[in-house]
Protein backbone atom coordinates (compact mmCIF):
# COMPACT_ATOMS: atom_id res chain seq x y z
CA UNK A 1 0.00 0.00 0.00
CA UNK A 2 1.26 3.97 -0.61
CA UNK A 3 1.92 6.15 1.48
CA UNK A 4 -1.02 8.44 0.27
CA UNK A 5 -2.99 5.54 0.88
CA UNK A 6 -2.16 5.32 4.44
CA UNK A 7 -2.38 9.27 4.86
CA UNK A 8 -6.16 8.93 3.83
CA UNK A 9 -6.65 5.70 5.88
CA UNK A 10 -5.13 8.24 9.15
CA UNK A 11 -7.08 11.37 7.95
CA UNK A 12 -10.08 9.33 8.41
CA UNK A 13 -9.19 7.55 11.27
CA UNK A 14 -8.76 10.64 13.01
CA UNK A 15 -12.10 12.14 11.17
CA UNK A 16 -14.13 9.63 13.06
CA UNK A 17 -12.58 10.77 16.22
CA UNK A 18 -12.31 14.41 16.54
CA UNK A 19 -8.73 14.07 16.41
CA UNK A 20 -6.15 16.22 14.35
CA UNK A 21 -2.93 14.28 13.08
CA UNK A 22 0.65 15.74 12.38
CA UNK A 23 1.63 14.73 9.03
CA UNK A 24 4.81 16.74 8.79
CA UNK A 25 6.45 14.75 11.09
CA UNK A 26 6.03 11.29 11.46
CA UNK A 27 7.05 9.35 14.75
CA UNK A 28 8.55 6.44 12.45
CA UNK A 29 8.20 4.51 9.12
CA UNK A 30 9.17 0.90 8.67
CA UNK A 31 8.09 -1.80 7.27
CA UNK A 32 4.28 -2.06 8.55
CA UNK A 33 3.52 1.57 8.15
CA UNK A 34 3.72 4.72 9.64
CA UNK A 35 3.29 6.19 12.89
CA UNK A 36 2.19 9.99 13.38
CA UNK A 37 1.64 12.24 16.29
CA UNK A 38 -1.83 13.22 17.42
CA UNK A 39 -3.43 16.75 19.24
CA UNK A 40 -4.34 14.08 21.91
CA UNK A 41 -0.81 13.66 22.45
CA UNK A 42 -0.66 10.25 21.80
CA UNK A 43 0.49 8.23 18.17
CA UNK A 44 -1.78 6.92 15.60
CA UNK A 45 0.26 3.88 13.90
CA UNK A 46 -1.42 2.74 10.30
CA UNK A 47 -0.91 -0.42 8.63
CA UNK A 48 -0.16 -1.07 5.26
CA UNK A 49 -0.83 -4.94 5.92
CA UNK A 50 -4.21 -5.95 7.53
CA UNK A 51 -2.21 -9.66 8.95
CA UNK A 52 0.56 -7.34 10.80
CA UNK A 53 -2.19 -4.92 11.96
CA UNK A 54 -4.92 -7.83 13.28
CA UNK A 55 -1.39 -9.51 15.13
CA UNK A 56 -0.31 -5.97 16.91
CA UNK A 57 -4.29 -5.33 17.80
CA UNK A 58 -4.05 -8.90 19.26
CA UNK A 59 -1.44 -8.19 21.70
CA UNK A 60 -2.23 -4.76 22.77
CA UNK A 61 -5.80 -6.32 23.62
CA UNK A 62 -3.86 -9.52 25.91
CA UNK A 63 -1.53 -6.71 27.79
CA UNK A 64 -4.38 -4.09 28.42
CA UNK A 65 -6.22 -7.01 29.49
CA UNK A 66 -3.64 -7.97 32.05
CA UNK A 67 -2.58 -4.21 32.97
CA UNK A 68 1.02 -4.86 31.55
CA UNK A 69 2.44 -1.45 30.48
CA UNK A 70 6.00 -2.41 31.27
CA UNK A 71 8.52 -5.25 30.21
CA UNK A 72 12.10 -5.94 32.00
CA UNK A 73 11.98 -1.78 32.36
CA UNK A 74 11.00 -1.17 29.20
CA UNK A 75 7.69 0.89 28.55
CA UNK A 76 5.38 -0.32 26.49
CA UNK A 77 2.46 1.86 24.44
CA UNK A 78 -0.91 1.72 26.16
CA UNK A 79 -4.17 1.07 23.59
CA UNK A 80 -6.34 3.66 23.68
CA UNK A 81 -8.03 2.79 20.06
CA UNK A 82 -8.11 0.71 17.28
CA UNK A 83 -10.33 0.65 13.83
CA UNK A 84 -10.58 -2.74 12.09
CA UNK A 85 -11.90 -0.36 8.81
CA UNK A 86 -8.79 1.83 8.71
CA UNK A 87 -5.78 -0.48 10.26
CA UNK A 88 -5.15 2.15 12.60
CA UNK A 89 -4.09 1.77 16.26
CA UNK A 90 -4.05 4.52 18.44
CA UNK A 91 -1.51 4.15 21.40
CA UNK A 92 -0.25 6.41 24.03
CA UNK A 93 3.58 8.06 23.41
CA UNK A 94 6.75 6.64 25.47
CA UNK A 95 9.70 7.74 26.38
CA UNK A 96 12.70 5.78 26.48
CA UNK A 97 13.67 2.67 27.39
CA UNK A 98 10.44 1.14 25.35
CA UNK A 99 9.14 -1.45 23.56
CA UNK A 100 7.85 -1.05 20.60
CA UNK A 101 6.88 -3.51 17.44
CA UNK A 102 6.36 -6.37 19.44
CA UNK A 103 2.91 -7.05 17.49
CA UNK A 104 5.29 -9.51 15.86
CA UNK A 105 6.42 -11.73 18.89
């Protein structure tokens, strides 16, 4: 998927919400999309793959479900949304040491 694709998937993610998105500086790009800063002052991550963004949904469910918000001393992003329609996952912003990607584990 482009890039523009995943700007409109965020623009309307954040539509839906009431929510206003920085695109001019994203948080990070790699290889399952893009992660931008919101008004809310938390991230919105999109997904250019639904597989990658049904696995990270899956584990941000299990550790909000068992309070977990912290690994070894590393932070780790809570949920705070998620849209099935737009592969988006909303998350709150960490500071270092975190833990981040592990949608994949």
């Amino acid at each position: 998927m482009s890039n523009d694709n995943l700007v409109i998937q965020a623009k309307n993610f954040g539509h839906s919400r009431g929510i206003l998105i920085d695109f001019g500086n994203p948080l990070g790009i790699g290889q399952e999309g893009i992660v931008w800063k919101t008004n809310r002052e938390t991230a919105v991550k999109v997904f250019d793959r639904i597989g990658n963004f049904d696995r990270e949904v899956a584990c941000y469910l299990k550790l909000k479900e068992r309070d977990v918000y912290e690994i070894a001393g590393f932070t780790v992003p809570r949920l705070i949304d998620f849209d099935s329609e737009f592969h988006v996952v909303e998350m709150s912003i960490v500071a270092p040491p975190y833990l981040l990607d592990f949608g994949k584990s």
